[in-house]
N, C-alpha and C. Protein backbone atom coordinates (compact mmCIF):
# COMPACT_ATOMS: atom_id res chain seq x y z
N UNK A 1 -63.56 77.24 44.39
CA UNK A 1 -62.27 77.77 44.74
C UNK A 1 -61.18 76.89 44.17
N UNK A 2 -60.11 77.53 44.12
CA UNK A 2 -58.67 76.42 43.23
C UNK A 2 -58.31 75.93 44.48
N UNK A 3 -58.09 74.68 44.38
CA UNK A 3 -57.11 73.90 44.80
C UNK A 3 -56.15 74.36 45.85
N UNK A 4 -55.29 75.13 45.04
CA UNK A 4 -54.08 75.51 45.91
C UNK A 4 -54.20 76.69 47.01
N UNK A 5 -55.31 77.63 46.48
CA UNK A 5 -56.28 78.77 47.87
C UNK A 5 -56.86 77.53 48.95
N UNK A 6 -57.17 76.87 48.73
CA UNK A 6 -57.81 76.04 49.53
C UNK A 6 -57.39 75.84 50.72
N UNK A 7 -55.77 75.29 50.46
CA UNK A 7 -54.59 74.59 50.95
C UNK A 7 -54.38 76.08 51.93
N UNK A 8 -54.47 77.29 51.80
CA UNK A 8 -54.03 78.00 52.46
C UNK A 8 -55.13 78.58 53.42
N UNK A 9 -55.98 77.95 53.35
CA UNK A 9 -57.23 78.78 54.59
C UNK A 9 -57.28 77.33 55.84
N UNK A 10 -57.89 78.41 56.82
CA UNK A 10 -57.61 77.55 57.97
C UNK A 10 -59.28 77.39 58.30
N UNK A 11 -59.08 76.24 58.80
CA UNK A 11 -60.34 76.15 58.93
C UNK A 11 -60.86 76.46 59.84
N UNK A 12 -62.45 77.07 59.66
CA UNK A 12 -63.28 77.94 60.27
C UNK A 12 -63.62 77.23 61.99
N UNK A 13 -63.56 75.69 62.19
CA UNK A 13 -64.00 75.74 63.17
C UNK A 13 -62.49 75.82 63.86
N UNK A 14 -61.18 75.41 63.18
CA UNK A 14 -59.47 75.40 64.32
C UNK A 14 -59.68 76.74 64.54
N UNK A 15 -59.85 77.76 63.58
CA UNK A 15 -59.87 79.19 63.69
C UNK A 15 -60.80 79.73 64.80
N UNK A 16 -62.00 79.63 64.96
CA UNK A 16 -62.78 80.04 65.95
C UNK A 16 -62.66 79.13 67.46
N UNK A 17 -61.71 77.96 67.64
CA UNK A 17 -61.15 77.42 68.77
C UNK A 17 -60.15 78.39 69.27
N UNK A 18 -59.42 78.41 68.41
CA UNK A 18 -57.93 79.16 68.37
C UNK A 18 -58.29 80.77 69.02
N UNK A 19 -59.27 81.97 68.65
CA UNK A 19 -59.74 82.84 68.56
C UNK A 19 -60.61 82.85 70.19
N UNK A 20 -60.90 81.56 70.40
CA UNK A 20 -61.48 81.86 71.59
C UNK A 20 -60.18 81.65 72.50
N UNK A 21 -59.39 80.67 72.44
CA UNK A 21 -58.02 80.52 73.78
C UNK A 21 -57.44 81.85 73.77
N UNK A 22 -57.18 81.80 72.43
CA UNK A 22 -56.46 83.54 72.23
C UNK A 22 -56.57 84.98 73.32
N UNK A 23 -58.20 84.68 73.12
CA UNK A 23 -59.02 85.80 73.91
C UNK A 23 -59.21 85.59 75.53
N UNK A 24 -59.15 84.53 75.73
CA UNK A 24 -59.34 84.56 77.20
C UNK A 24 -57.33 84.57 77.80
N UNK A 25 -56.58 84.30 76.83
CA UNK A 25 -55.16 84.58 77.60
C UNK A 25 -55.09 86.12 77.32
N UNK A 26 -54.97 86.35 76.47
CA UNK A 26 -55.28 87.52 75.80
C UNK A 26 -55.98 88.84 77.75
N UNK A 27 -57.16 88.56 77.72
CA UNK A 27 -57.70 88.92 79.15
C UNK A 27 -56.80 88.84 80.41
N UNK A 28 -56.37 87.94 80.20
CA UNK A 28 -55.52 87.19 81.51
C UNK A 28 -54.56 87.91 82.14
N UNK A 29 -53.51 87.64 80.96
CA UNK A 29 -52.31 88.88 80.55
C UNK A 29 -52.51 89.92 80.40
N UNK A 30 -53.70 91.13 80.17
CA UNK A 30 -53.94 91.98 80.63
C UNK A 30 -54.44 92.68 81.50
N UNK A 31 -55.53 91.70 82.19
CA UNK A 31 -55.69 91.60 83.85
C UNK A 31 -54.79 91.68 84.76
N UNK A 32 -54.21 90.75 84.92
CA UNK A 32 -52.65 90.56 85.80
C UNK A 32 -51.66 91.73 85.67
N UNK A 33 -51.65 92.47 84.73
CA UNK A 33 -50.97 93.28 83.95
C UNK A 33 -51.67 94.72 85.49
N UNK A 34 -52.74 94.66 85.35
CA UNK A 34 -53.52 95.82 85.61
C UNK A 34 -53.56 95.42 87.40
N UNK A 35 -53.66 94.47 87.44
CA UNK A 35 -53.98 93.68 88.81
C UNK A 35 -53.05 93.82 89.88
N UNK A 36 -51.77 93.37 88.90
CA UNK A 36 -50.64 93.06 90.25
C UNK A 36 -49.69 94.41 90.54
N UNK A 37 -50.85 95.18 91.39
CA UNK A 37 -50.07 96.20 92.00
C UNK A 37 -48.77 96.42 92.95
N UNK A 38 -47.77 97.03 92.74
CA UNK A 38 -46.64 96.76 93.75
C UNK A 38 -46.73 98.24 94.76
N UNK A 39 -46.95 99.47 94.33
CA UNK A 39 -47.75 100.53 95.46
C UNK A 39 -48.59 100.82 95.34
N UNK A 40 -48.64 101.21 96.69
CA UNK A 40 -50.09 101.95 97.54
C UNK A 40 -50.40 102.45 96.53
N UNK A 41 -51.86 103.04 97.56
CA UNK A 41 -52.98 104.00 96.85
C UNK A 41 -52.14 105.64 96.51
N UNK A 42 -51.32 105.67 96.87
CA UNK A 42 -50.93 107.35 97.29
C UNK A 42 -49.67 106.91 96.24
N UNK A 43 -49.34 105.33 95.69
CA UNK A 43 -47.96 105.62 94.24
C UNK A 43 -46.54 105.23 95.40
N UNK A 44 -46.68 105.16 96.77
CA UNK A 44 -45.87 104.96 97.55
C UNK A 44 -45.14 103.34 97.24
N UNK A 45 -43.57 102.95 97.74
CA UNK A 45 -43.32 101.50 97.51
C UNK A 45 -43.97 101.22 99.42
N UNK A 46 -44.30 100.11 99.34
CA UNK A 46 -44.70 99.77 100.91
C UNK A 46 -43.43 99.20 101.38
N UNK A 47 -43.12 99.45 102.82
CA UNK A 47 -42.28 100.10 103.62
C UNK A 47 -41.93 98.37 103.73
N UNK A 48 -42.79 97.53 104.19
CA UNK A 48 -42.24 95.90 104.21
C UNK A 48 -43.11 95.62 102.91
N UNK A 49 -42.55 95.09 101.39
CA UNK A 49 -43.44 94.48 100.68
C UNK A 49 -43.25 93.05 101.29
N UNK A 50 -44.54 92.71 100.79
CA UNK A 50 -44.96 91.06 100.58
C UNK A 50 -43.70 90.22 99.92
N UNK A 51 -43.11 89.67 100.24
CA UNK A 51 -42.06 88.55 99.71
C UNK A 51 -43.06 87.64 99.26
N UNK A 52 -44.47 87.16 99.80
CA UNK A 52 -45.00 85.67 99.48
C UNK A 52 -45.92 86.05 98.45
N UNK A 53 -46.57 87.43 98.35
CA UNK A 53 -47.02 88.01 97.24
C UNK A 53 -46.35 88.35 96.07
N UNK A 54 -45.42 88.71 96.32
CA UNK A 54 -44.32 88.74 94.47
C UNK A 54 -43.92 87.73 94.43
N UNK A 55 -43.76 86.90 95.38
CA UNK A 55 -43.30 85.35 94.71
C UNK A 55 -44.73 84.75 94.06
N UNK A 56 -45.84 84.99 94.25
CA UNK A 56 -46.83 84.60 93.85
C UNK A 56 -47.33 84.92 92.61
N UNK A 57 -46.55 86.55 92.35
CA UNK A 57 -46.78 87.15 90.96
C UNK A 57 -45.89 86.15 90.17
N UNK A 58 -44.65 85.54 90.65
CA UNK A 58 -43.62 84.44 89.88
C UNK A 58 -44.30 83.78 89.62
N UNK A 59 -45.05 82.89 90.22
CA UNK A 59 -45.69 81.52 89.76
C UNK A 59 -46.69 81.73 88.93
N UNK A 60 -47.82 82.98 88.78
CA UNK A 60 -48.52 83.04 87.93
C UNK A 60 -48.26 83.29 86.86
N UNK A 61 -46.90 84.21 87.30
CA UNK A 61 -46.58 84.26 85.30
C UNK A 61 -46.17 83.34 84.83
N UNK A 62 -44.88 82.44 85.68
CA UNK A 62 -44.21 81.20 85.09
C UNK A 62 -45.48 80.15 84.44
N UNK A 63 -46.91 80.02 85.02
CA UNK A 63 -47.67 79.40 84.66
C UNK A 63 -48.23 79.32 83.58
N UNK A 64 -48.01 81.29 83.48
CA UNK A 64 -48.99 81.95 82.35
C UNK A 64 -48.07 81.67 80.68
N UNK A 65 -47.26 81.97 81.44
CA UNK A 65 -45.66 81.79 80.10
C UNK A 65 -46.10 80.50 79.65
N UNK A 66 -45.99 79.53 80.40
CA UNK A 66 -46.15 78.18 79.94
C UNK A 66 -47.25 77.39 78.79
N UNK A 67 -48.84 78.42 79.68
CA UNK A 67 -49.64 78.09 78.39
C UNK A 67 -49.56 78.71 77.60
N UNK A 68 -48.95 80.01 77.12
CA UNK A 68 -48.14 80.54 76.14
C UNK A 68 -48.11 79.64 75.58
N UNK A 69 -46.89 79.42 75.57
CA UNK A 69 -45.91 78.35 75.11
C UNK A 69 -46.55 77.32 74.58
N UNK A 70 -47.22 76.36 75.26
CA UNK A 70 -48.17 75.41 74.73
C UNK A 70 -48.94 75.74 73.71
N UNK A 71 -49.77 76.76 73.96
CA UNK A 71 -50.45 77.24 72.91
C UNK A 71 -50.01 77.69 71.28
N UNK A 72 -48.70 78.11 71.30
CA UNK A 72 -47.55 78.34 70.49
C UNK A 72 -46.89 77.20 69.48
N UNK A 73 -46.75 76.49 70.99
CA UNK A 73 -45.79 74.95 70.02
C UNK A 73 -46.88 74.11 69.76
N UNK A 74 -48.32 74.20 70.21
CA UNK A 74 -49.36 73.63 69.52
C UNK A 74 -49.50 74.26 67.95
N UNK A 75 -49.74 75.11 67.71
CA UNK A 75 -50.16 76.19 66.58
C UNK A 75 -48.90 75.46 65.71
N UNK A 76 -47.61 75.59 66.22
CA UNK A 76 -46.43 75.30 65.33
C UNK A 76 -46.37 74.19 64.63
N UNK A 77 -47.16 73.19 65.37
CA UNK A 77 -47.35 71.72 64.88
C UNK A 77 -48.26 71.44 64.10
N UNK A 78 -49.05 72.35 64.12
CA UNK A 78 -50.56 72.28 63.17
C UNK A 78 -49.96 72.80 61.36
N UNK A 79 -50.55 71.95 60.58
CA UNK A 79 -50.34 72.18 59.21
C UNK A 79 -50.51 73.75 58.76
N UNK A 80 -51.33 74.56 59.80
CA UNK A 80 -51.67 76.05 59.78
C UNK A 80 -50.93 76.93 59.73
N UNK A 81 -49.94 76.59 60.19
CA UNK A 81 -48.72 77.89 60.51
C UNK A 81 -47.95 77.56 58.87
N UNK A 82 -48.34 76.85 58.31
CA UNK A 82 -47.44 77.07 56.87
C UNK A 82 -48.16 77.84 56.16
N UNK A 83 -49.70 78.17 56.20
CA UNK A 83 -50.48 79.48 55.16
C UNK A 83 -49.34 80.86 55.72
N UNK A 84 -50.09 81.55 54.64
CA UNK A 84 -49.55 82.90 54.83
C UNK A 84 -50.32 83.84 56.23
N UNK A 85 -51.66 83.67 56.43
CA UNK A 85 -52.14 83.98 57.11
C UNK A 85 -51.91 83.29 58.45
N UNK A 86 -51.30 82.05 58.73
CA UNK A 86 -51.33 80.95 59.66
C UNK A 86 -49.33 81.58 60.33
N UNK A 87 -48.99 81.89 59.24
CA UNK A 87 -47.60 82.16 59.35
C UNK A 87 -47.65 83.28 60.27
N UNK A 88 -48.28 84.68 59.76
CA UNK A 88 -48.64 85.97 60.61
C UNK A 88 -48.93 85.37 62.14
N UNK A 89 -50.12 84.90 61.93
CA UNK A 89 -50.31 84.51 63.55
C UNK A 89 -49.31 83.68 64.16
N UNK A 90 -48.54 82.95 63.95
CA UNK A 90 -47.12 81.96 64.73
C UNK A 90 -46.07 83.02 65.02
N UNK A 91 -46.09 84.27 63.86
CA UNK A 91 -45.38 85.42 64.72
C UNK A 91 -45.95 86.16 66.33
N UNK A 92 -47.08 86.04 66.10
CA UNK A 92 -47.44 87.05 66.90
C UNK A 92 -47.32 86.23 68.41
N UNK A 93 -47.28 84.77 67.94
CA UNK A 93 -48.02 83.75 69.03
C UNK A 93 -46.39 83.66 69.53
N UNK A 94 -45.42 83.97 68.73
CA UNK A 94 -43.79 84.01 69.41
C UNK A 94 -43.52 84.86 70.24
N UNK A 95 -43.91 86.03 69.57
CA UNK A 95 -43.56 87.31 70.20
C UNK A 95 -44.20 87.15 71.90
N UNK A 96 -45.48 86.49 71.74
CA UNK A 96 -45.99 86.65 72.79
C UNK A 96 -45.49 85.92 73.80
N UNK A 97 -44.83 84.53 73.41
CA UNK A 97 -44.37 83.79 74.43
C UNK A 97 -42.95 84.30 74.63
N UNK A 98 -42.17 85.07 73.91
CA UNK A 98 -41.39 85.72 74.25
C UNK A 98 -41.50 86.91 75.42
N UNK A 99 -42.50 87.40 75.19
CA UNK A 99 -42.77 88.60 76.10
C UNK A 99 -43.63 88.04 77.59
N UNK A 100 -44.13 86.48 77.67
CA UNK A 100 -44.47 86.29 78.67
C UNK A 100 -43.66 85.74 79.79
N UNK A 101 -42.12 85.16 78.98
CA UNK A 101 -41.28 84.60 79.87
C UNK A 101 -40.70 85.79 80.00
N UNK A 102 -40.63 86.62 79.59
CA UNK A 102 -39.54 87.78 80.14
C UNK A 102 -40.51 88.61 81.40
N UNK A 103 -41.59 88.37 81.32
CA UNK A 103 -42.07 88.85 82.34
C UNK A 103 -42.11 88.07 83.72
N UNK A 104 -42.18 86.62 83.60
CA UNK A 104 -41.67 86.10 84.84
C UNK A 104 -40.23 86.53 85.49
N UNK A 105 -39.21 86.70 84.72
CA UNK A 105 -37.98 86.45 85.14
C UNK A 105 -37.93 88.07 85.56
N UNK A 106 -38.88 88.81 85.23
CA UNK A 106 -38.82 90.36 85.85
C UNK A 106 -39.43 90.12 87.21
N UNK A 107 -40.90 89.84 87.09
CA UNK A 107 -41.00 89.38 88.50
C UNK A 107 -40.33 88.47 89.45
N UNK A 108 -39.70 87.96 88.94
CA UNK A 108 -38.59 87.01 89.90
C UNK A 108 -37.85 87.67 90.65
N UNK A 109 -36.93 88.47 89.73
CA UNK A 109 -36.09 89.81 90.13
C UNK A 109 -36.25 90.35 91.21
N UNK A 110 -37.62 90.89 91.03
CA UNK A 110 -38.61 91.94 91.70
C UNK A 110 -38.58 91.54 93.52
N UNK A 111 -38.92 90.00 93.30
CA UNK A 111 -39.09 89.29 94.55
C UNK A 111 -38.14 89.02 95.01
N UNK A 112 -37.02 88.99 94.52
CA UNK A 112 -35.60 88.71 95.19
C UNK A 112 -35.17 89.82 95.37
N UNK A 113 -35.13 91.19 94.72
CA UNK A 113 -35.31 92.48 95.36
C UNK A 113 -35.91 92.93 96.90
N UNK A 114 -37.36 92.29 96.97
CA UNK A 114 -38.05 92.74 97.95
C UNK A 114 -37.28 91.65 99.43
N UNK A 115 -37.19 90.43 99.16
CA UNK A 115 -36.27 89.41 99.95
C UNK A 115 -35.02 90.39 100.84
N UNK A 116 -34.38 90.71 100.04
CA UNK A 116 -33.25 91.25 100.31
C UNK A 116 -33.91 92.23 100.83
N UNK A 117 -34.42 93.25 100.91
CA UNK A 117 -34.90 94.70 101.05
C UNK A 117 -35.53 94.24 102.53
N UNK A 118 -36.30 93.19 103.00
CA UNK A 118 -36.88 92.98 104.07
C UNK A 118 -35.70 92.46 105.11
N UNK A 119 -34.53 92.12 104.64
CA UNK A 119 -33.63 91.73 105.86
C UNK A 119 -32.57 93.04 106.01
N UNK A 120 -32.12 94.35 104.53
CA UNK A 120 -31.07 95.42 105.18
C UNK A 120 -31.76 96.32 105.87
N UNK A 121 -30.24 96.79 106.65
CA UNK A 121 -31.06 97.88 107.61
C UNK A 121 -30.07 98.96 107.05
N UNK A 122 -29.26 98.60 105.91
CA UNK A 122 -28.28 100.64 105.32
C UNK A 122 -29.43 100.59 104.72
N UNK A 123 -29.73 102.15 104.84
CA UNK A 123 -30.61 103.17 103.89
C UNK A 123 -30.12 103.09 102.73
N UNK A 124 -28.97 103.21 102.50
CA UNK A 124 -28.81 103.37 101.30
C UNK A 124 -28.93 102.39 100.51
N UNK A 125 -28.63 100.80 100.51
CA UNK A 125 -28.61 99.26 100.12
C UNK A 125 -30.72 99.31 100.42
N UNK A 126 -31.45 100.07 100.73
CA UNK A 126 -32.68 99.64 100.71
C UNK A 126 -33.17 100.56 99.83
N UNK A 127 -32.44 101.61 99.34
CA UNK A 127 -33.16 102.59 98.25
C UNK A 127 -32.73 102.14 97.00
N UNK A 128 -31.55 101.51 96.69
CA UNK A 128 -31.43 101.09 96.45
C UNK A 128 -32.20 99.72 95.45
N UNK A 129 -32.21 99.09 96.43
CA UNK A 129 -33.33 97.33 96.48
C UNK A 129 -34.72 97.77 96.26
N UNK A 130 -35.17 98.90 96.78
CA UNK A 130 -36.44 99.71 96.59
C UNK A 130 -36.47 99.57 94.96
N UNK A 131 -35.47 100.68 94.37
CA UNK A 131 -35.89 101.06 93.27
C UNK A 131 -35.64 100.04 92.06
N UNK A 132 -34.80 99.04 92.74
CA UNK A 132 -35.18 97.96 91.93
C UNK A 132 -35.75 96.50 91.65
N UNK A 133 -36.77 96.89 92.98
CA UNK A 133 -37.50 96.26 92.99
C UNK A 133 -38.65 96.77 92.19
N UNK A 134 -39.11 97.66 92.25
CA UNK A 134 -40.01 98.63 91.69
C UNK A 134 -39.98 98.68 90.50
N UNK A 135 -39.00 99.03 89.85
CA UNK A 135 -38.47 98.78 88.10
C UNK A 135 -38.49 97.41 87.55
N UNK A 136 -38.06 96.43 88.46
CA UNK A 136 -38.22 95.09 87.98
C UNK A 136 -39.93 94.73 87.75
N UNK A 137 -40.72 94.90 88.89
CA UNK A 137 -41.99 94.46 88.72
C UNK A 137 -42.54 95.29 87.79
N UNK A 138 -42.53 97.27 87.45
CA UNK A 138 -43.27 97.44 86.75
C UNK A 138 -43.11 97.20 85.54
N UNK A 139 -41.19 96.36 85.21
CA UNK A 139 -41.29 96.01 83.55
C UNK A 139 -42.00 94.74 83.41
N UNK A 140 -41.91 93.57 84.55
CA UNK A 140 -42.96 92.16 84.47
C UNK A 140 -44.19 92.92 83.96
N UNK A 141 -44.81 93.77 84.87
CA UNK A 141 -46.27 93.91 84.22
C UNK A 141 -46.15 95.01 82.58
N UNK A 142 -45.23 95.63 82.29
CA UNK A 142 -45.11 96.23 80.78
C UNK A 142 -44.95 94.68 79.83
N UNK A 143 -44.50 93.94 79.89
CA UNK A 143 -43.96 92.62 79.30
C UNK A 143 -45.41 91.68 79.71
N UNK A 144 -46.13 91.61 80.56
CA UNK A 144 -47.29 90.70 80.12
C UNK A 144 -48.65 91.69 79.72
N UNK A 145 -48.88 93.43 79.87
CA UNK A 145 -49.35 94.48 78.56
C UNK A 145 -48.95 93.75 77.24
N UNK A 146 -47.45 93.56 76.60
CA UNK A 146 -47.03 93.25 75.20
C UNK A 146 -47.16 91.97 74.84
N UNK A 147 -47.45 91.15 75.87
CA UNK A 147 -47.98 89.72 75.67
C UNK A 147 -49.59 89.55 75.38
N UNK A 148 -50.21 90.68 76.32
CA UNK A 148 -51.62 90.70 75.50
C UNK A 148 -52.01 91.64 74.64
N UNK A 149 -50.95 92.41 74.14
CA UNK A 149 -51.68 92.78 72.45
C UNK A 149 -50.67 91.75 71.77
N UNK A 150 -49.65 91.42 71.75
CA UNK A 150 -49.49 90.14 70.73
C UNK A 150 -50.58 89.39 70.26
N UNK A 151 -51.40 88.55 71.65
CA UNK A 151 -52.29 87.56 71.90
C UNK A 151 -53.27 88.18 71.07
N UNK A 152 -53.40 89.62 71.24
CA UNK A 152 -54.53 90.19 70.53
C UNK A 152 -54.47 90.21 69.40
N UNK A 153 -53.07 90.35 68.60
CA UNK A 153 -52.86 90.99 67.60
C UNK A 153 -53.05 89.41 66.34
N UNK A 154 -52.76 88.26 67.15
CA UNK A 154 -52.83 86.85 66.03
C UNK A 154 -54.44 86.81 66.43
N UNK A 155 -54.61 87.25 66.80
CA UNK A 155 -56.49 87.16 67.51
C UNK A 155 -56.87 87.83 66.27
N UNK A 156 -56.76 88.69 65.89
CA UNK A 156 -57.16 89.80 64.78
C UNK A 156 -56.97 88.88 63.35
N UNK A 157 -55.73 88.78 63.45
CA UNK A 157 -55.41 87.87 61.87
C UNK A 157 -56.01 86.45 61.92
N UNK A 158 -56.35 85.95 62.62
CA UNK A 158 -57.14 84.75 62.57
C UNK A 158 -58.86 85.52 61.99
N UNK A 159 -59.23 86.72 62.97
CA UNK A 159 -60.45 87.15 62.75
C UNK A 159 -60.62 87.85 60.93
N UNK A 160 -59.36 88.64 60.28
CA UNK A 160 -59.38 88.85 59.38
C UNK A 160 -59.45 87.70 57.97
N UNK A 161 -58.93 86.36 58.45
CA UNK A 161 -58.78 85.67 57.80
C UNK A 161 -60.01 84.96 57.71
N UNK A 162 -60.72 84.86 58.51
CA UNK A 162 -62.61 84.55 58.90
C UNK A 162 -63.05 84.96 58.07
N UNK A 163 -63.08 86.69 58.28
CA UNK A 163 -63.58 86.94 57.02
C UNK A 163 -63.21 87.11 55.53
N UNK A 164 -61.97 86.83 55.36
CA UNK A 164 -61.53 86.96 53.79
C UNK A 164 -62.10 85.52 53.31
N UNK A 165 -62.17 84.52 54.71
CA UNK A 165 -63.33 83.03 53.90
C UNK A 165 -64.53 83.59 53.50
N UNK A 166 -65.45 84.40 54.56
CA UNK A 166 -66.74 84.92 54.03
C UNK A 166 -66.65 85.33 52.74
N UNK A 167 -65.50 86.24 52.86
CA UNK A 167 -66.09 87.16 51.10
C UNK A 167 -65.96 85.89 50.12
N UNK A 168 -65.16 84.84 50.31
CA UNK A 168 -64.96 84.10 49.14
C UNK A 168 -65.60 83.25 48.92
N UNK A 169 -66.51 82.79 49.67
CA UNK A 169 -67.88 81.94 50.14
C UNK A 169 -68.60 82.56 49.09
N UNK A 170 -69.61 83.94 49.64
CA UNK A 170 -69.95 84.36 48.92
C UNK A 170 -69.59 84.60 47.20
N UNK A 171 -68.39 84.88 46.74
CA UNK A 171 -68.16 85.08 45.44
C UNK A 171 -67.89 83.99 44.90
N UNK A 172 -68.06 82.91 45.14
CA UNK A 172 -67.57 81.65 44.68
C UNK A 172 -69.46 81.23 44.50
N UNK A 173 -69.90 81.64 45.60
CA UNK A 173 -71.49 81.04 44.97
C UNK A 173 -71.98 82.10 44.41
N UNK A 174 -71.89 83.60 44.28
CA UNK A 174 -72.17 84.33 42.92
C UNK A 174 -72.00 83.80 41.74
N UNK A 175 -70.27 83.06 41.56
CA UNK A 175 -69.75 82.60 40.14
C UNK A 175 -70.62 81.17 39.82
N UNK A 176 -71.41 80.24 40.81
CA UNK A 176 -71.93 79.12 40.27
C UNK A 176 -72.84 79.70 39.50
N UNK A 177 -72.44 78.99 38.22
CA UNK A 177 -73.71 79.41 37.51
C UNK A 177 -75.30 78.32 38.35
N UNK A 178 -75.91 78.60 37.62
CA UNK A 178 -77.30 77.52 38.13
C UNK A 178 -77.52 76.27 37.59
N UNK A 179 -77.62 75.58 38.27
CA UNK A 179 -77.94 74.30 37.74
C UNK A 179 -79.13 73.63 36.59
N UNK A 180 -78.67 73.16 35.71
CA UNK A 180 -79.74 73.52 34.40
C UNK A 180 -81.50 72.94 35.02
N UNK A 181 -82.28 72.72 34.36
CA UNK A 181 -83.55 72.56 34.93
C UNK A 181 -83.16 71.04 34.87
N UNK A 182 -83.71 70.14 35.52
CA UNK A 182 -84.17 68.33 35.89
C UNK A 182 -85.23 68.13 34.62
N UNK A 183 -85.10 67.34 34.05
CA UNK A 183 -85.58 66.97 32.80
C UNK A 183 -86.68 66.68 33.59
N UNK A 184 -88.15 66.67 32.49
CA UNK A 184 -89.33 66.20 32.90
C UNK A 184 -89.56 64.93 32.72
N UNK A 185 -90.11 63.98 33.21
CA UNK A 185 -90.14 62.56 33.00
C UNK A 185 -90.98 62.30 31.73
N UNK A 186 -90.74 61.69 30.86
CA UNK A 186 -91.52 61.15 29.67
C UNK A 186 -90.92 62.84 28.98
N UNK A 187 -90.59 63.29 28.90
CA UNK A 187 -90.69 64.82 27.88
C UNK A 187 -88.97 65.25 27.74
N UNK A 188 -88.67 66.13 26.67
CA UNK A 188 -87.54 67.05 26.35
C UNK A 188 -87.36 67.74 27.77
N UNK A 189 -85.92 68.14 27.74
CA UNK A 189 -85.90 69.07 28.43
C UNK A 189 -85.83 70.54 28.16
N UNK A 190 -86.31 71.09 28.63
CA UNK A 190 -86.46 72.57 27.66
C UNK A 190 -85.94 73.02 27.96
């Protein structure tokens, strides 16, 4: 291989580290996503929500954002994010920590919605607080959905870039020619 292709592939074992964190936040953020229900079985908002339960959805995302983030400004620091292929994935790995802090600060909302909603007694100031409580949490969980296909999506370009090493593995030892025969001791080599 030249020199300067070289310089631009990542290596197979940062890549298959990277590919595995990827995948288990990747899960995480779409678990939680699926997990943190705010109504009932019947689609109803519940009549007293949980204040200590949406504050709890806060802390997991603020947590979740964070190894984001880490994971992100790690990647950023690595000589990797300057390939072309290394570059793709530092987008995706932005987008994602973009989309995971915006999902805390929705659930935050959400819980300071429900706060308020558990101390009025106007109907109208609780339909209100209802519906935006409800809108706040279901955009937290739309915003950590787009955090795990981001996660997914530099998951992919790391995996595509895996294999564009394979093919070149291979065609690089097609092009060796063979190594001539080892001379015979005492004799020509033929």
């Amino acid at each position: 291989m030249k020199p300067g292709f070289e310089r631009e592939l990542i290596p197979r074992d940062d890549a298959l580290h990277l590919i595995g964190a990827l995948n288990v936040m990747k899960d995480k953020a779409h678990n939680a996503a699926h997990r943190w229900e705010l109504l009932d079985e019947d689609g109803h908002v519940p009549a007293m929500p949980s204040y200590t339960v949406l504050l709890q959805h806060v802390t997991d995302a603020q947590d979740f954002s964070r190894d984001v983030l880490r994971l992100t400004a790690e990647f950023a620091r690595s000589p990797h994010h300057t390939t072309r292929d290394g570059g793709a994935v530092l987008k995706h790995l932005a987008v994602a920590t973009t989309m995971s802090s915006y999902a805390a600060s929705y659930f935050a909302e959400s819980a300071e919605h429900a706060l308020a909603l558990l101390q009025s007694t106007n109907p109208a100031d609780r339909q209100y607080l209802s519906n935006n409580m409800v809108h706040d949490h279901a955009t937290g969980r739309a915003y950590l959905r787009r955090t795990s296909e981001s996660l997914r999506d530099a998951g992919k370009e790391l995996e595509d870039h895996l294999g564009l090493q394979r093919s070149l593995a291979q065609l690089t030892r097609q092009e060796t020619p063979p190594a001539p025969p080892a001379p015979r001791p005492g004799g020509r080599p033929r």
